[in-house]
N, C-alpha and C. Protein backbone atom coordinates (compact mmCIF):
# COMPACT_ATOMS: atom_id res chain seq x y z
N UNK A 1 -26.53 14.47 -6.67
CA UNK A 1 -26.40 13.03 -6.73
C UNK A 1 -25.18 12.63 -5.91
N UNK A 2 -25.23 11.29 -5.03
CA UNK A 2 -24.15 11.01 -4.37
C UNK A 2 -23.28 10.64 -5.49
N UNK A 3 -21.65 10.46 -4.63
CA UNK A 3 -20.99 9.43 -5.31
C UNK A 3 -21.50 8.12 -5.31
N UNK A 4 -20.89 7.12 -5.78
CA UNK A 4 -20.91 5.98 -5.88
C UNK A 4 -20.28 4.65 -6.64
N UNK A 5 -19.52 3.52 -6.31
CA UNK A 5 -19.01 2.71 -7.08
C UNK A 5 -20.09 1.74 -6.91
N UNK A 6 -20.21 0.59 -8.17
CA UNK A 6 -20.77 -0.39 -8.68
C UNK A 6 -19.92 -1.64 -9.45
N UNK A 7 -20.97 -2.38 -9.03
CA UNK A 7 -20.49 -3.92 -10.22
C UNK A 7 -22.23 -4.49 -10.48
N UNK A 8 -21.64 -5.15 -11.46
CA UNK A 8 -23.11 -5.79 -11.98
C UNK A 8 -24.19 -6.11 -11.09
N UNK A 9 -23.38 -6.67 -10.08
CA UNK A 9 -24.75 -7.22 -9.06
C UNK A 9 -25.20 -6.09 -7.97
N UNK A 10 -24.12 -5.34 -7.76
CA UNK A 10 -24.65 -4.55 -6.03
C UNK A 10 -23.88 -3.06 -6.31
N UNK A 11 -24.33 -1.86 -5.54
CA UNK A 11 -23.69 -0.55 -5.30
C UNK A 11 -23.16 -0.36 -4.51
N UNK A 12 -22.35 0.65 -4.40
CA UNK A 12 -21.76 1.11 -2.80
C UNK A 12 -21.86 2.42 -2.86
N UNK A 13 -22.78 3.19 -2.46
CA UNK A 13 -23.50 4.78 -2.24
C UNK A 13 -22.96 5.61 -0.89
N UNK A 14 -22.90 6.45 -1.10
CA UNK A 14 -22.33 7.46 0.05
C UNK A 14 -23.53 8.66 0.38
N UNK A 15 -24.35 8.30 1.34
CA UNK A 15 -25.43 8.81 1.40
C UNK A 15 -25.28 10.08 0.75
N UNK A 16 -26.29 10.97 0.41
CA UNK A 16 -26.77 12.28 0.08
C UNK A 16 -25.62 13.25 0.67
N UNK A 17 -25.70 13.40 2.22
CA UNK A 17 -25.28 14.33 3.09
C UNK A 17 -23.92 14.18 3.03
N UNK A 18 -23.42 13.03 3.05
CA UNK A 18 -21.96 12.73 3.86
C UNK A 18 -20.98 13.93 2.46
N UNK A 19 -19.85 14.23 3.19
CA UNK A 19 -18.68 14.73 2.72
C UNK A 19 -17.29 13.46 1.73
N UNK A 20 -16.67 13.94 0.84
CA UNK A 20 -15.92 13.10 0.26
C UNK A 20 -15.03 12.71 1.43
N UNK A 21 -14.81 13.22 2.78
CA UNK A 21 -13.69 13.39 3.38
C UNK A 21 -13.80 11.95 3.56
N UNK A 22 -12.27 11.28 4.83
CA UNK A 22 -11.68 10.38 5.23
C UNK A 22 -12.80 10.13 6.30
N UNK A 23 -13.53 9.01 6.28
CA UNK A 23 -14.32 8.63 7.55
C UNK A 23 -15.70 8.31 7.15
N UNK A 24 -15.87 8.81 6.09
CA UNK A 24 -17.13 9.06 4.93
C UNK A 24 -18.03 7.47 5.46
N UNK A 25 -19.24 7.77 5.26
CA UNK A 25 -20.01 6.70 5.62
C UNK A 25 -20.55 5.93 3.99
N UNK A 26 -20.09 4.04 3.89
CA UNK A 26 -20.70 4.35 2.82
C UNK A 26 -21.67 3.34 3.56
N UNK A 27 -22.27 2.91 2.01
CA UNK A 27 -23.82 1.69 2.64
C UNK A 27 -23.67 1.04 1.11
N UNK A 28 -24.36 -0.39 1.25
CA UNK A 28 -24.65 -0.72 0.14
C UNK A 28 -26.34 -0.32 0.04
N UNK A 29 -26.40 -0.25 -1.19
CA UNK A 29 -27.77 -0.28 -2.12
C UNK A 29 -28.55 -1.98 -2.15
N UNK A 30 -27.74 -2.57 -2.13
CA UNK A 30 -28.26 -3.94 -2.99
C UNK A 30 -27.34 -5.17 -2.40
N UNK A 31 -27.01 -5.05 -0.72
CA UNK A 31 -26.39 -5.89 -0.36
C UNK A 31 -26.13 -7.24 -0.44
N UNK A 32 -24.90 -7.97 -1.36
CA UNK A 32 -24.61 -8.84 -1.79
C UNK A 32 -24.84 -9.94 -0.90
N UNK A 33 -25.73 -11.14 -1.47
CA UNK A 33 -25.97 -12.16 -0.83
C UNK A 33 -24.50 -13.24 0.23
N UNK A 34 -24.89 -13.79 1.40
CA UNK A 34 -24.04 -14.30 1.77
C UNK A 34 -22.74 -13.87 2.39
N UNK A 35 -21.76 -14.26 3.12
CA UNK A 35 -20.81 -13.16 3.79
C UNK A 35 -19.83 -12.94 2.77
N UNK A 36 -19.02 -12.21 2.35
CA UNK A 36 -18.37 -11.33 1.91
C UNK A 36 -16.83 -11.42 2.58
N UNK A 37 -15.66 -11.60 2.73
CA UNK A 37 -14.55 -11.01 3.38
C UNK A 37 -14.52 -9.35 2.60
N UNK A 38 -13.59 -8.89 3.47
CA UNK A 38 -13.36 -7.77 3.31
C UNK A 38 -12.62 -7.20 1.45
N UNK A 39 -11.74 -8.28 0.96
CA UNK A 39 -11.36 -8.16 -0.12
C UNK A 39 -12.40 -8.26 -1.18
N UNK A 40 -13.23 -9.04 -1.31
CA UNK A 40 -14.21 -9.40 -2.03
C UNK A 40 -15.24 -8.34 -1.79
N UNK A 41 -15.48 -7.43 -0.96
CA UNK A 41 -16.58 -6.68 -1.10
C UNK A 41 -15.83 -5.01 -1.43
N UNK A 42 -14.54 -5.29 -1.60
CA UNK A 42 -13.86 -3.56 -1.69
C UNK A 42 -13.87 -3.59 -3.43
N UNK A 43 -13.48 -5.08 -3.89
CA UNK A 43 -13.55 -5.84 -5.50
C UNK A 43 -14.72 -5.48 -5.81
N UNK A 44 -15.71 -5.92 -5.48
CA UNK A 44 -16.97 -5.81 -6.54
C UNK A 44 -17.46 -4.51 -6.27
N UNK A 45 -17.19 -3.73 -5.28
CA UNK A 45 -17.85 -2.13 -5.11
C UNK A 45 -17.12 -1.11 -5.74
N UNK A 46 -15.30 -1.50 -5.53
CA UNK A 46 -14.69 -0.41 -6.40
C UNK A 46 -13.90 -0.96 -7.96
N UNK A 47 -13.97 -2.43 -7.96
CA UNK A 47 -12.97 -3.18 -9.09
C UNK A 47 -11.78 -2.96 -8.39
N UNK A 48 -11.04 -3.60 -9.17
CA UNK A 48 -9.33 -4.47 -8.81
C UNK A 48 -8.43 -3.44 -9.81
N UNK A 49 -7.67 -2.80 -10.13
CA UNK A 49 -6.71 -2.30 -10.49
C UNK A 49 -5.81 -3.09 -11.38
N UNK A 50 -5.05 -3.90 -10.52
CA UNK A 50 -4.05 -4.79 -10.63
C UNK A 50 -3.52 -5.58 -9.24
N UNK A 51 -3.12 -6.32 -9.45
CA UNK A 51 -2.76 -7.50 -7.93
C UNK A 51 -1.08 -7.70 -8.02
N UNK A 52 -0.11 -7.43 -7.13
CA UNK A 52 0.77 -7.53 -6.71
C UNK A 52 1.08 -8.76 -6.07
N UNK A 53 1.86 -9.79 -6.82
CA UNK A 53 2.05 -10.92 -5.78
C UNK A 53 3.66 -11.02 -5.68
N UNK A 54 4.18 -11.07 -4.07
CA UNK A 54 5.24 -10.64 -3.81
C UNK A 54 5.65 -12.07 -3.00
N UNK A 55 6.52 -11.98 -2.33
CA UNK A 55 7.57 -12.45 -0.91
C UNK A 55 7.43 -11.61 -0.14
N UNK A 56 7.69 -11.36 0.67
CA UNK A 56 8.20 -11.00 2.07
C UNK A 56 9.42 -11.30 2.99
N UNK A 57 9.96 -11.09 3.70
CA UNK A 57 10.73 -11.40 4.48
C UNK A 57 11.44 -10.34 5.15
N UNK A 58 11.06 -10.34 6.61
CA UNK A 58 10.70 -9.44 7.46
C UNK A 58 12.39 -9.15 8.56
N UNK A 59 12.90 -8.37 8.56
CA UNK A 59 14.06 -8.81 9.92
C UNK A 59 14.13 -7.35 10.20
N UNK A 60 14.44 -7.34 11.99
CA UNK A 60 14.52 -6.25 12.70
C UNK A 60 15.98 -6.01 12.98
N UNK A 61 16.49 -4.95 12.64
CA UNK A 61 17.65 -4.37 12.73
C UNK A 61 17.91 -2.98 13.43
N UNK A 62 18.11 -3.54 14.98
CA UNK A 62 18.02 -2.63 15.85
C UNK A 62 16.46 -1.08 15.76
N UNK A 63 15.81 -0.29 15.59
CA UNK A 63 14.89 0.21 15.49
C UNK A 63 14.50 -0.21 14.21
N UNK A 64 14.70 -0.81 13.11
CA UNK A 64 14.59 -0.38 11.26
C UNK A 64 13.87 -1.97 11.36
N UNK A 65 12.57 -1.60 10.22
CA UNK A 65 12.55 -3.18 10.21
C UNK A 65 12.59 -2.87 8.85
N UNK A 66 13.32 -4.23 8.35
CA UNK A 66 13.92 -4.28 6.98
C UNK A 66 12.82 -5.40 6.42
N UNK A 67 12.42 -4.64 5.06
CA UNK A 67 11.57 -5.87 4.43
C UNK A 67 12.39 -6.54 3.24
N UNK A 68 12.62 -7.56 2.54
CA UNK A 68 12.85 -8.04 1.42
C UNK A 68 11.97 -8.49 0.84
N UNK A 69 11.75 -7.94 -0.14
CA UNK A 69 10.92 -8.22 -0.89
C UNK A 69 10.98 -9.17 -2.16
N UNK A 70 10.44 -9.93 -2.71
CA UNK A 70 10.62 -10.78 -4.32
C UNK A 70 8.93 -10.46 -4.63
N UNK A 71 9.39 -9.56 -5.97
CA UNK A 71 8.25 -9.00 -6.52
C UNK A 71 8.01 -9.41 -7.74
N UNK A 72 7.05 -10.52 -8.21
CA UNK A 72 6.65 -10.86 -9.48
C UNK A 72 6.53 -9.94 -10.57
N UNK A 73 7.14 -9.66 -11.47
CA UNK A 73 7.39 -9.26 -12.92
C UNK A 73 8.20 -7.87 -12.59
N UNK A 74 8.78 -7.81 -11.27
CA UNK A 74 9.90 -6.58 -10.85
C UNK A 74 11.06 -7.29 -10.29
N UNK A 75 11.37 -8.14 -9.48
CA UNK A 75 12.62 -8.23 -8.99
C UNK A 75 12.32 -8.29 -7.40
N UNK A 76 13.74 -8.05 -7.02
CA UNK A 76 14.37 -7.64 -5.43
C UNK A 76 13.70 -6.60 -5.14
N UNK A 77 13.64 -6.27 -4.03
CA UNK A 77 13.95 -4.95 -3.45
C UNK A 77 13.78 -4.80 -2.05
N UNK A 78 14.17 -3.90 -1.13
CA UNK A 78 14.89 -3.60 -0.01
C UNK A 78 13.85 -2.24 0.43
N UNK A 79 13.47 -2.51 1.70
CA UNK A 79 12.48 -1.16 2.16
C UNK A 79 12.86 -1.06 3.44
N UNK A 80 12.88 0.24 4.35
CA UNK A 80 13.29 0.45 5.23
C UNK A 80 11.97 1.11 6.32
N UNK A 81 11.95 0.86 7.12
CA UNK A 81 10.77 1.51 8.01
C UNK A 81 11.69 1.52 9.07
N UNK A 82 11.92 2.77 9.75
CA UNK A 82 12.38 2.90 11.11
C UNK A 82 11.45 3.39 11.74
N UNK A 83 11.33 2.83 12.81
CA UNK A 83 9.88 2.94 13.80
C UNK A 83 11.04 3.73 15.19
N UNK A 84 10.16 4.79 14.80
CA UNK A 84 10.70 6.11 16.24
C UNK A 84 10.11 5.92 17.03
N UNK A 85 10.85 6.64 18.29
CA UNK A 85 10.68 6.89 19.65
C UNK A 85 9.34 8.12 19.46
N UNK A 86 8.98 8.23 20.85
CA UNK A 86 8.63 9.55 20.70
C UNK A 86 9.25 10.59 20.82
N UNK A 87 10.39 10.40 21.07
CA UNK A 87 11.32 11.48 21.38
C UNK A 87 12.08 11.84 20.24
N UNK A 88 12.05 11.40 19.52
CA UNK A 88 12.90 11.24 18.28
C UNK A 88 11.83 11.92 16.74
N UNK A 89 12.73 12.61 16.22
CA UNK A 89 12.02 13.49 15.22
C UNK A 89 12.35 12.59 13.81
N UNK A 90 11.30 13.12 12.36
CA UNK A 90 11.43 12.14 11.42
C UNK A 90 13.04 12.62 10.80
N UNK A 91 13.96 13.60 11.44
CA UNK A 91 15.28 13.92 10.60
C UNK A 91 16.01 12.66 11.42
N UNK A 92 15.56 12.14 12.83
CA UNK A 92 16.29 11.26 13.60
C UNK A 92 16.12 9.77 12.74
N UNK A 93 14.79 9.71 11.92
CA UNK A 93 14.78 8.62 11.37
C UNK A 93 15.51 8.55 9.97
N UNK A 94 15.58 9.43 9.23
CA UNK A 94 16.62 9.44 8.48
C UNK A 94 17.94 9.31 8.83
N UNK A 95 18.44 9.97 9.59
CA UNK A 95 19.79 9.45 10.07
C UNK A 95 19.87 8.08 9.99
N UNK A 96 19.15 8.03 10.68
CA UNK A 96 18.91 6.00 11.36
C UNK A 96 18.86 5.08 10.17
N UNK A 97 17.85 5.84 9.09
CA UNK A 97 17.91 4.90 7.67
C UNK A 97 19.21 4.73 6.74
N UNK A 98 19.79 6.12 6.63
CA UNK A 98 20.95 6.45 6.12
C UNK A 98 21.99 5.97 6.46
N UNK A 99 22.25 5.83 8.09
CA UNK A 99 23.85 4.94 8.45
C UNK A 99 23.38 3.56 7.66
N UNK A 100 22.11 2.52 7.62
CA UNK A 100 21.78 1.42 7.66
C UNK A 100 22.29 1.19 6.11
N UNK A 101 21.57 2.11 4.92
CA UNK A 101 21.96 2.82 3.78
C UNK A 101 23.40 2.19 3.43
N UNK A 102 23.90 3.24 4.52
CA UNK A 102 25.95 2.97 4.38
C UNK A 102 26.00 1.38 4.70
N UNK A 103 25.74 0.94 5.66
CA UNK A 103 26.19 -0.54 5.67
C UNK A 103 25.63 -1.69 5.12
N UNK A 104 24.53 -1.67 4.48
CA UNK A 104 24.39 -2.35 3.65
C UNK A 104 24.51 -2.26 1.72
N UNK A 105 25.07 -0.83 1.71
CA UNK A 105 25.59 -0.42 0.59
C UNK A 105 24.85 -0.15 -0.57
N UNK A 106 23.68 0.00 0.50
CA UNK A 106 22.57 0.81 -0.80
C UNK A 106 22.78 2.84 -1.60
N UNK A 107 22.79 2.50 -2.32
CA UNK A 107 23.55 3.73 -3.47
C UNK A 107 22.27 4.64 -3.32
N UNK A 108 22.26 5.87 -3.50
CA UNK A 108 20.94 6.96 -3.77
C UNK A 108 20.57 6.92 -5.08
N UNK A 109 21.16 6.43 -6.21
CA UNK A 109 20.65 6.01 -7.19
C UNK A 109 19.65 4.46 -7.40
N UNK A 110 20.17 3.62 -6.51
CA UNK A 110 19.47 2.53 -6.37
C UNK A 110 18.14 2.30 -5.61
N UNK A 111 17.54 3.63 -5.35
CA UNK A 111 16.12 4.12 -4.78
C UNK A 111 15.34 4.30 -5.67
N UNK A 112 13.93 3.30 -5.29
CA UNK A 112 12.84 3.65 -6.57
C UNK A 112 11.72 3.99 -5.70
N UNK A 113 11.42 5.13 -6.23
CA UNK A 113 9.75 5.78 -5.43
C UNK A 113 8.74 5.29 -6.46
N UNK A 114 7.14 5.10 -5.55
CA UNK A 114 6.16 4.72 -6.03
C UNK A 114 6.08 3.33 -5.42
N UNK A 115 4.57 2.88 -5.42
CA UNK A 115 4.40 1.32 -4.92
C UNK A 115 4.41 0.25 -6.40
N UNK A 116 4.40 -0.95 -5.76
CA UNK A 116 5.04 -1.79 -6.76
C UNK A 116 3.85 -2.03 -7.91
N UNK A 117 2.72 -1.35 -7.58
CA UNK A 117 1.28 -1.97 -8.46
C UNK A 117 1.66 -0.75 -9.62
N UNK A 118 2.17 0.62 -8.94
CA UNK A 118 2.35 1.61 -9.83
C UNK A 118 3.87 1.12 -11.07
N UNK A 119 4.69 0.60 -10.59
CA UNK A 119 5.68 0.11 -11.18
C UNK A 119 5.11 -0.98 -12.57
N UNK A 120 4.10 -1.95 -11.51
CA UNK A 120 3.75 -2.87 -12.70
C UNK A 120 3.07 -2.04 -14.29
N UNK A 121 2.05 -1.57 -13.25
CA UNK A 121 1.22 -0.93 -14.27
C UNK A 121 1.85 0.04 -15.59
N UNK A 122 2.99 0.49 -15.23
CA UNK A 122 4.50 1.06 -15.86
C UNK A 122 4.76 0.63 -17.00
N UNK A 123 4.61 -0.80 -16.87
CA UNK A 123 5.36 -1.83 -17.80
C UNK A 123 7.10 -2.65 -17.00
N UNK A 124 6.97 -2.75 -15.59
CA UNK A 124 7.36 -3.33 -14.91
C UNK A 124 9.04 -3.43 -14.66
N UNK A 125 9.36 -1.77 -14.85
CA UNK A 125 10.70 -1.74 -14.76
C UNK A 125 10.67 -0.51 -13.64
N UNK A 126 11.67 -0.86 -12.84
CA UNK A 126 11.51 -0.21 -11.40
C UNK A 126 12.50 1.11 -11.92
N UNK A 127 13.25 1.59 -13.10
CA UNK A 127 14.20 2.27 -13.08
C UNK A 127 13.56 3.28 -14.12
């Protein structure tokens, strides 16, 4: 039997043959009337989890783009993406995160791993 996710009205089947892997072909069974965006058809084929409603606010700091975040029922928080060269290895992007680290005076204790839906779902304390 294939896999497959469902909701009341329609399926989403992964033919017979295909592999669980990344690339996997699916199809619907019972294609839902009318167009669909992309959110609304990932909802009714796999269900919703939980919904994250945040802020943003985006600024580039020399290679690092810095997000700020305001995260409903979490707080602040501060994310770092340094976007490398090709020449440049991921220990070069740590460096790069780490001086940024020092000057804006973020502590190694004041680091929370996991995404923020996993936090909520927690009971909504980032610590």
């Amino acid at each position: 039997m294939s896999p497959s996710a469902s909701s009341p009205s329609t399926s989403l089947r992964c033919p017979e043959n295909c592999s669980r892997s990344v690339g996997q072909a699916w199809c619907w069974t019972d294609p839902p009337a009318g167009p669909l965006g992309p959110v609304a058809v990932l909802s009714q084929a796999l269900g919703v989890q939980g919904v994250v409603k945040k802020e943003r606010r985006l600024y580039v700091v020399g290679q690092t783009r810095v997000h700020l975040d305001r995260v409903e029922g979490l707080g602040d928080f501060l994310e770092l993406e340094v976007v490398l060269s090709e020449q440049q290895s991921p220990e070069d992007g740590e460096r790069v995160a780490r001086r940024l680290m020092e000057e804006l005076e973020v502590q190694e204790e004041d680091l929370v791993a996991g995404a923020y839906l996993d936090l909520l779902l927690a009971g909504g304390s980032p610590t």
